[in-house]
Every structure is written in C-alpha cells, then in structure tokens.
N, C-alpha and C. Protein backbone atom coordinates (compact mmCIF):
# COMPACT_ATOMS: atom_id res chain seq x y z
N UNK A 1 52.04 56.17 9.94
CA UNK A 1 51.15 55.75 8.90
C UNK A 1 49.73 55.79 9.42
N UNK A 2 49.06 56.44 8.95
CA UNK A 2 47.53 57.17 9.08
C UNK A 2 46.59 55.64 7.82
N UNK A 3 45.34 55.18 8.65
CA UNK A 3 44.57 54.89 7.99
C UNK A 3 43.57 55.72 7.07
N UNK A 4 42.46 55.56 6.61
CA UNK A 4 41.86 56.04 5.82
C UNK A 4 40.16 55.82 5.83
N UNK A 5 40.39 54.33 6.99
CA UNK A 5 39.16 53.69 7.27
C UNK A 5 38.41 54.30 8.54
N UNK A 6 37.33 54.66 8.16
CA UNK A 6 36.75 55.29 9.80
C UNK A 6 36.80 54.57 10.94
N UNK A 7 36.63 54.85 12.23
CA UNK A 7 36.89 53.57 13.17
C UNK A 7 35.61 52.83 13.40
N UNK A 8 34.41 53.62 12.71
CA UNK A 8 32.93 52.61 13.59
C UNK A 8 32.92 51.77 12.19
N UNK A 9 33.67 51.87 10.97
CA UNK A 9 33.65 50.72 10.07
C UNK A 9 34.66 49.38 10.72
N UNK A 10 35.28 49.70 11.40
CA UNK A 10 36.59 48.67 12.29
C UNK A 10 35.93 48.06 13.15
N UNK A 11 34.87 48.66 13.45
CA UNK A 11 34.08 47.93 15.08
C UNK A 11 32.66 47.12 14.27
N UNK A 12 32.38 47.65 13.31
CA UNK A 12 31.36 47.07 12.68
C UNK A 12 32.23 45.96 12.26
N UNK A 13 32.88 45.73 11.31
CA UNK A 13 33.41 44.47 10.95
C UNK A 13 34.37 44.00 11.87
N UNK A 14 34.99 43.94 13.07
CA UNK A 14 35.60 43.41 13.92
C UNK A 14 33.79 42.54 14.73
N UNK A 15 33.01 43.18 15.12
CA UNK A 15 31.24 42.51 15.77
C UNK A 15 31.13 41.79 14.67
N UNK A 16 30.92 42.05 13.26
CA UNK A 16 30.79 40.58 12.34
C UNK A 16 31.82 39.83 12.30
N UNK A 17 32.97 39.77 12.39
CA UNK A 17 33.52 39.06 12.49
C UNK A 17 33.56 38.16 13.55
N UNK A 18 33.20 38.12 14.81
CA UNK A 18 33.39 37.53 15.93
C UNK A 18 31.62 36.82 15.68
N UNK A 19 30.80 37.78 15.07
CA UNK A 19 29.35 37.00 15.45
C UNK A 19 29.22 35.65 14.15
N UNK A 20 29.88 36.09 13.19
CA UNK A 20 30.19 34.49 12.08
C UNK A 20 30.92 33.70 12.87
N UNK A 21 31.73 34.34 13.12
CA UNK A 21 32.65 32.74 13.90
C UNK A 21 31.87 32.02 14.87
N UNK A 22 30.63 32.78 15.67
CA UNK A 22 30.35 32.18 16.53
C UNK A 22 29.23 31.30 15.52
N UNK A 23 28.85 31.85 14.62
CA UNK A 23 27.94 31.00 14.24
C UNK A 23 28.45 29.84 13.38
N UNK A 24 29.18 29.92 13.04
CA UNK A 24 29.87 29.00 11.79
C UNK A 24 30.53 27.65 13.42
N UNK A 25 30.37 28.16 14.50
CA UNK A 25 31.08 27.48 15.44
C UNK A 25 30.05 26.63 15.55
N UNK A 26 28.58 27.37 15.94
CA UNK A 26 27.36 26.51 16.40
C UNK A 26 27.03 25.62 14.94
N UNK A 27 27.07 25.58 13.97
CA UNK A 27 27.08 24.82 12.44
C UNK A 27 27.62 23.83 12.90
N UNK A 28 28.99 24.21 13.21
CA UNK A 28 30.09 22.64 13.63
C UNK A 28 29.42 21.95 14.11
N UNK A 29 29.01 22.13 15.67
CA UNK A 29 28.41 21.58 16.82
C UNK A 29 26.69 20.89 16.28
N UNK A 30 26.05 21.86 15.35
CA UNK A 30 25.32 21.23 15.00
C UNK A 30 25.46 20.08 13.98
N UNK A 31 26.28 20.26 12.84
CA UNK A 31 26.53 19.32 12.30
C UNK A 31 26.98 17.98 12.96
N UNK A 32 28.11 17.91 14.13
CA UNK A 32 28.29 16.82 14.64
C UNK A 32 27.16 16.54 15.02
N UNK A 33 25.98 16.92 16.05
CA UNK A 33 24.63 16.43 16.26
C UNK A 33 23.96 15.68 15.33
N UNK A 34 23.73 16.29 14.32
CA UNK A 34 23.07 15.79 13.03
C UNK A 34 24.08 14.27 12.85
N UNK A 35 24.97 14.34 12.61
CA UNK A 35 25.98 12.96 12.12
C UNK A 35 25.69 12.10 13.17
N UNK A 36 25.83 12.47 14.31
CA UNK A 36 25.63 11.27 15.82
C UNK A 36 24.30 10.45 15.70
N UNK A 37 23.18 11.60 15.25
CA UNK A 37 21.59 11.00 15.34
C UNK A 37 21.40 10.50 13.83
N UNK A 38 22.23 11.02 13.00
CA UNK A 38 22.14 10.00 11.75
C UNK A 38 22.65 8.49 11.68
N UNK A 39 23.75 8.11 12.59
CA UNK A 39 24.09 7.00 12.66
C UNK A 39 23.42 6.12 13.37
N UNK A 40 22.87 6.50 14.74
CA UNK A 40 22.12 6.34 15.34
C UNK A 40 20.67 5.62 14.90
N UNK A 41 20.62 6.06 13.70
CA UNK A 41 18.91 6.33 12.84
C UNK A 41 19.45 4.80 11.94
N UNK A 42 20.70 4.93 11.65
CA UNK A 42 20.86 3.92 10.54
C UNK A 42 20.80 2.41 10.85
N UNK A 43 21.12 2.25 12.55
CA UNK A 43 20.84 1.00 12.98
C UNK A 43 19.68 0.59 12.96
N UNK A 44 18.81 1.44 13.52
CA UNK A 44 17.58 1.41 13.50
C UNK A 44 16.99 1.07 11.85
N UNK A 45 17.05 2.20 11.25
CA UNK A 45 16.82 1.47 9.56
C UNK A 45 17.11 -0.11 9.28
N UNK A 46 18.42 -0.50 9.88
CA UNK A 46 18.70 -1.80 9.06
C UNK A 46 17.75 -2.82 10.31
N UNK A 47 17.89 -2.44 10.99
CA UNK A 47 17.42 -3.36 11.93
C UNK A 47 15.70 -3.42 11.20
N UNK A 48 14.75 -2.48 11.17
CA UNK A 48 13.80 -2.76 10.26
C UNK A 48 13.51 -3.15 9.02
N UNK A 49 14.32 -3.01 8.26
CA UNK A 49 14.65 -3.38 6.66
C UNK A 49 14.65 -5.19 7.32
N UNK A 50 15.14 -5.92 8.53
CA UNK A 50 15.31 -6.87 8.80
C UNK A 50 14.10 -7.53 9.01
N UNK A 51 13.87 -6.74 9.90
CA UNK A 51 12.27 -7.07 10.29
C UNK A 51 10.94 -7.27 8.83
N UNK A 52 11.48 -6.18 7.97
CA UNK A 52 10.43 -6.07 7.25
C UNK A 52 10.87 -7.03 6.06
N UNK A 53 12.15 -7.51 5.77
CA UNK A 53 12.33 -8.87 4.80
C UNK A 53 11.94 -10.00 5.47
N UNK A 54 12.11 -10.67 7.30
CA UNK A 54 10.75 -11.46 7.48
C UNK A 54 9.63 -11.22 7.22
N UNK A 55 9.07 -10.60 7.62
CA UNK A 55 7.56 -10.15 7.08
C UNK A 55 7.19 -11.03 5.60
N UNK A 56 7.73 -9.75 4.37
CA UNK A 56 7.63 -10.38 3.40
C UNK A 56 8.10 -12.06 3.36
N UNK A 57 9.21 -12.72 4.06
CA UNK A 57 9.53 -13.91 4.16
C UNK A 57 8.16 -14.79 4.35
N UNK A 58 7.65 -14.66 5.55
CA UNK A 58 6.70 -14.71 6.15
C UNK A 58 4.88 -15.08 5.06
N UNK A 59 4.98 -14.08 4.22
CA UNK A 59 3.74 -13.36 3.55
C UNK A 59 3.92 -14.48 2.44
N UNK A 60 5.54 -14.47 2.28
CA UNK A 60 5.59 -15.26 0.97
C UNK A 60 5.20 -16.94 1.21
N UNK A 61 5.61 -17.32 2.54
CA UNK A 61 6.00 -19.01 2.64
C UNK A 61 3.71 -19.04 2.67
N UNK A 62 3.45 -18.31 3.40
CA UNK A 62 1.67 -18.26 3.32
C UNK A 62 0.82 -17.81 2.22
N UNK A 63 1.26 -17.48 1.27
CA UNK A 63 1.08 -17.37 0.27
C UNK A 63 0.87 -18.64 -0.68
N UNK A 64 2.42 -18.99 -0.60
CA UNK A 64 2.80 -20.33 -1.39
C UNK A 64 2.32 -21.77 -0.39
N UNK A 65 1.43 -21.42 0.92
CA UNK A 65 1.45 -22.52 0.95
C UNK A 65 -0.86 -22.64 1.15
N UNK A 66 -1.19 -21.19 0.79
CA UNK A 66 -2.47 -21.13 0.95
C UNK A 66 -2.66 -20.86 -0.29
N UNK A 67 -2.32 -20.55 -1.52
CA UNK A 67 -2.05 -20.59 -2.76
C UNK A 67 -3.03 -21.65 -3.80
N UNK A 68 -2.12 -22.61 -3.59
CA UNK A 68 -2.90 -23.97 -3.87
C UNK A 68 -4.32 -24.43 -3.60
N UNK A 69 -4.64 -23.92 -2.45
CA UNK A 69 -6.10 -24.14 -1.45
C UNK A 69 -6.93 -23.36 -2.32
N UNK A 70 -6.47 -21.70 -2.46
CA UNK A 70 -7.29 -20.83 -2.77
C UNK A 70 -7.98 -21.35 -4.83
N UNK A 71 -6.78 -21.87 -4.98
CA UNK A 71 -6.60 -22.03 -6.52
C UNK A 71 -8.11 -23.59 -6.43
N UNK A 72 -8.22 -24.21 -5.55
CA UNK A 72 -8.63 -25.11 -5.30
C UNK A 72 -10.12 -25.09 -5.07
N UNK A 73 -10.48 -24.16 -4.16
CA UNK A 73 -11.41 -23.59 -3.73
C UNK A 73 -12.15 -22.22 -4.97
N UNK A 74 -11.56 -22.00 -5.85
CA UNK A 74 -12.12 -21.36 -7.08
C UNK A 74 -12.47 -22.25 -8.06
N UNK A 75 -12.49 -23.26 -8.40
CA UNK A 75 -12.23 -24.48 -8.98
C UNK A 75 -14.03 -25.13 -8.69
N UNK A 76 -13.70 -24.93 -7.26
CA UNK A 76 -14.99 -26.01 -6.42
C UNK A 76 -16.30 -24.92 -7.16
N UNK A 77 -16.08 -23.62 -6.71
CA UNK A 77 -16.87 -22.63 -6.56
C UNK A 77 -17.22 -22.54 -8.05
N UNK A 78 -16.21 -22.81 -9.15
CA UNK A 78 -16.64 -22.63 -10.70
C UNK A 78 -17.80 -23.56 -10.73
N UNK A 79 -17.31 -24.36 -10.53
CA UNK A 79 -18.14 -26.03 -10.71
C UNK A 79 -19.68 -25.72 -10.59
N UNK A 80 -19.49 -25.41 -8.73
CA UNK A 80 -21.03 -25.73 -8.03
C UNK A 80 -21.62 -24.50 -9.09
N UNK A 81 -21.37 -23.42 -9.58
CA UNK A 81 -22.34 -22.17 -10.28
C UNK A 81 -22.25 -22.86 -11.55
N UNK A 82 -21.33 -23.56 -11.89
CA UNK A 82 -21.69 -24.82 -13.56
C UNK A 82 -22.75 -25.23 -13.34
N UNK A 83 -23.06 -26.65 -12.11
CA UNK A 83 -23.90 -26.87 -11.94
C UNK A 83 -25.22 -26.39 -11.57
N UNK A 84 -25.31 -25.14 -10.89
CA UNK A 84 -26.66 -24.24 -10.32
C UNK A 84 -26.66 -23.89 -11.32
N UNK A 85 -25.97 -23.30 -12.52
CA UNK A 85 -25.90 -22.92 -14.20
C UNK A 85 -27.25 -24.17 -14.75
N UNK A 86 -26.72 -25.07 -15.00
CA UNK A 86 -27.37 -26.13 -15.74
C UNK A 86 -28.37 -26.34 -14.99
N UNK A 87 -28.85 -27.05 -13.62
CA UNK A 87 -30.20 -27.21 -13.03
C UNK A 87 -30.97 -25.93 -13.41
N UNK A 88 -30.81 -24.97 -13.59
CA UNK A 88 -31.49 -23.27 -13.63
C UNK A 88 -31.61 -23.41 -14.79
N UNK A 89 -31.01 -24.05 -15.90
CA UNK A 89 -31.83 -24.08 -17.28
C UNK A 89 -32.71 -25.23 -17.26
N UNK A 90 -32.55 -26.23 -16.87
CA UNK A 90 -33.38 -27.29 -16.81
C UNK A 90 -34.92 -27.15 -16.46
N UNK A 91 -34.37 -26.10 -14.84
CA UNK A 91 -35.95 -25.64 -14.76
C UNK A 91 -36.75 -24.45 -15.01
N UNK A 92 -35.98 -23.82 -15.57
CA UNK A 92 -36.49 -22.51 -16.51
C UNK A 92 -36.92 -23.36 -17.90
N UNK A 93 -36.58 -24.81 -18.12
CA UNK A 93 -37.33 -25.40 -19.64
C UNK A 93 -38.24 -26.13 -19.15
N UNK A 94 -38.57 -26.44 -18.17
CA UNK A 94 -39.43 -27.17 -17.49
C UNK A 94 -40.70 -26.31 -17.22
N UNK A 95 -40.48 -25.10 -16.49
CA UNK A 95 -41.36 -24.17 -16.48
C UNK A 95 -41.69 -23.41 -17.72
N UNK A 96 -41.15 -23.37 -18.20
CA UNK A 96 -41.59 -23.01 -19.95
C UNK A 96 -42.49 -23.34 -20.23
N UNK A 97 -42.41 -25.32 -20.15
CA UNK A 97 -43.26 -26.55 -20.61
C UNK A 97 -44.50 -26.58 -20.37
N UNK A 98 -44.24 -26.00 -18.94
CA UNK A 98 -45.55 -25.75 -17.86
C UNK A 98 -46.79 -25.06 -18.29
N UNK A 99 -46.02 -23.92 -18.61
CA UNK A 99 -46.73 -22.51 -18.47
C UNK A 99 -47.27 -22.47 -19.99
N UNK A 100 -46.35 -23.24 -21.18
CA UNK A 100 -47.14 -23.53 -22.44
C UNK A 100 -48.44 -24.39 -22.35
N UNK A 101 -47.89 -25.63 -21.46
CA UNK A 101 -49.05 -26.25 -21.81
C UNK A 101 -50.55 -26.04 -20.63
N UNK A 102 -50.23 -25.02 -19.75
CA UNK A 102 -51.43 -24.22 -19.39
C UNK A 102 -51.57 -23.46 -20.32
N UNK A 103 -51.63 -22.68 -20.98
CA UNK A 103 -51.90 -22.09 -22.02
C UNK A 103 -52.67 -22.81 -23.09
N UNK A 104 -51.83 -23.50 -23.55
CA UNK A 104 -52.86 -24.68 -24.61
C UNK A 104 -54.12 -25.25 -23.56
N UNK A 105 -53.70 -25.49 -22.83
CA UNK A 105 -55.22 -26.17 -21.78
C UNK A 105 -55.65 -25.11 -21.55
N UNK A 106 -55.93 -24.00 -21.39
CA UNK A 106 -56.83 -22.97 -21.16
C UNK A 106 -57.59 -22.63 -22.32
N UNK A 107 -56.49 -22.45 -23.15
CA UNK A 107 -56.97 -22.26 -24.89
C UNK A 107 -57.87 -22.97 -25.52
N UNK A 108 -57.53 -24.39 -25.12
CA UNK A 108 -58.78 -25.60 -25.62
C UNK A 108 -59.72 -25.37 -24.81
N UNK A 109 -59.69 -25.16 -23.49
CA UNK A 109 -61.07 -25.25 -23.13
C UNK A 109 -62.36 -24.05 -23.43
N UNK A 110 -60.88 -22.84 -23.18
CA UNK A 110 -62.29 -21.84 -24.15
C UNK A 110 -62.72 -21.84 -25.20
N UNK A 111 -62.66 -22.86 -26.30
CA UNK A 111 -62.25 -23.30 -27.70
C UNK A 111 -63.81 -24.05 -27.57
N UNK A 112 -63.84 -24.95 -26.31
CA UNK A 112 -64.98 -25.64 -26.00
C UNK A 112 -66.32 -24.44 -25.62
C-alpha cells in the first residue's frame, strides 16, 4: 500500500507537530506560574483590604469624634462675623452721621 502524500509534507507536519506540543507544554508550565503568583497576590490583597478597613476604621472613630468640635467651631466663627456684621453697621451709621453733619457745618458756614 503506496501513499499519495509527498514525504516533505510528513516532515513538515511531523516539525509542527512536535513544535505545538512543545509549546502548548510551555502554556502548562506557564499557566501553573501564573496560578502560584496569583495565590500568592491574594494574601497579600486580603491582608491590605485589612489594613485598609482600619484605616477607614480609624478615619471614621476621628471623624465622629472631631465632628462635634468642627460643628462647634463653625458656630463660634458664624457668631463672631454676626457680630463684626453688626458693629460694621453701627459704624458705617455713625460715620454717615459724621460726614453729614460736616457737610451741614461746612454748608452753614459758607451760607455765612
């Protein structure tokens, strides 16, 4: 029984055949790599996810306990600009008063 297939088509696909396997071999080998340093990675993740819910733990208890102060201290700060508010009209009507009644006293006297 006689083939039909030339022989450098037999040697061509017998060399691909051996050069996939080798590569589909190094895939394996890489894939286990990849899986080892992924697990590896995942301790690490949780272990920071740990770290970083103190943190926020942390952010929150200073928050809630400088919170109050800050709320306290906006309060003070409304006030004192209420009050620099009101003295600042007082003497913006005062100087008004002033500056009218130089005016009328200047007015009368050139009047004289």
């Amino acid at each position: 029984m006689e083939t039909s297939v030339p022989g450098w088509w037999l040697t061509v696909s017998g060399l691909y055949f051996v050069l996939s396997s080798l590569f589909m071999l190094g895939m394996i080998i890489a894939m286990i790599f990849l899986v080892r340093a992924l697990s590896g990675l995942s301790a690490r993740v949780q272990t920071l996810s740990q770290k970083a819910e103190g943190v926020v733990d942390s952010i929150r208890k200073t928050t809630d306990h400088v919170g109050p102060r800050v709320v306290s201290i906006s309060k003070t700060a409304e006030q004192v600009a209420s009050n620099v508010g009101k003295r600042f009209e007082i003497l913006a009507t005062v100087g008004l008063a002033i500056f009218a009644l130089q005016r009328l006293r200047k007015s009368n006297l050139s009047d004289d």
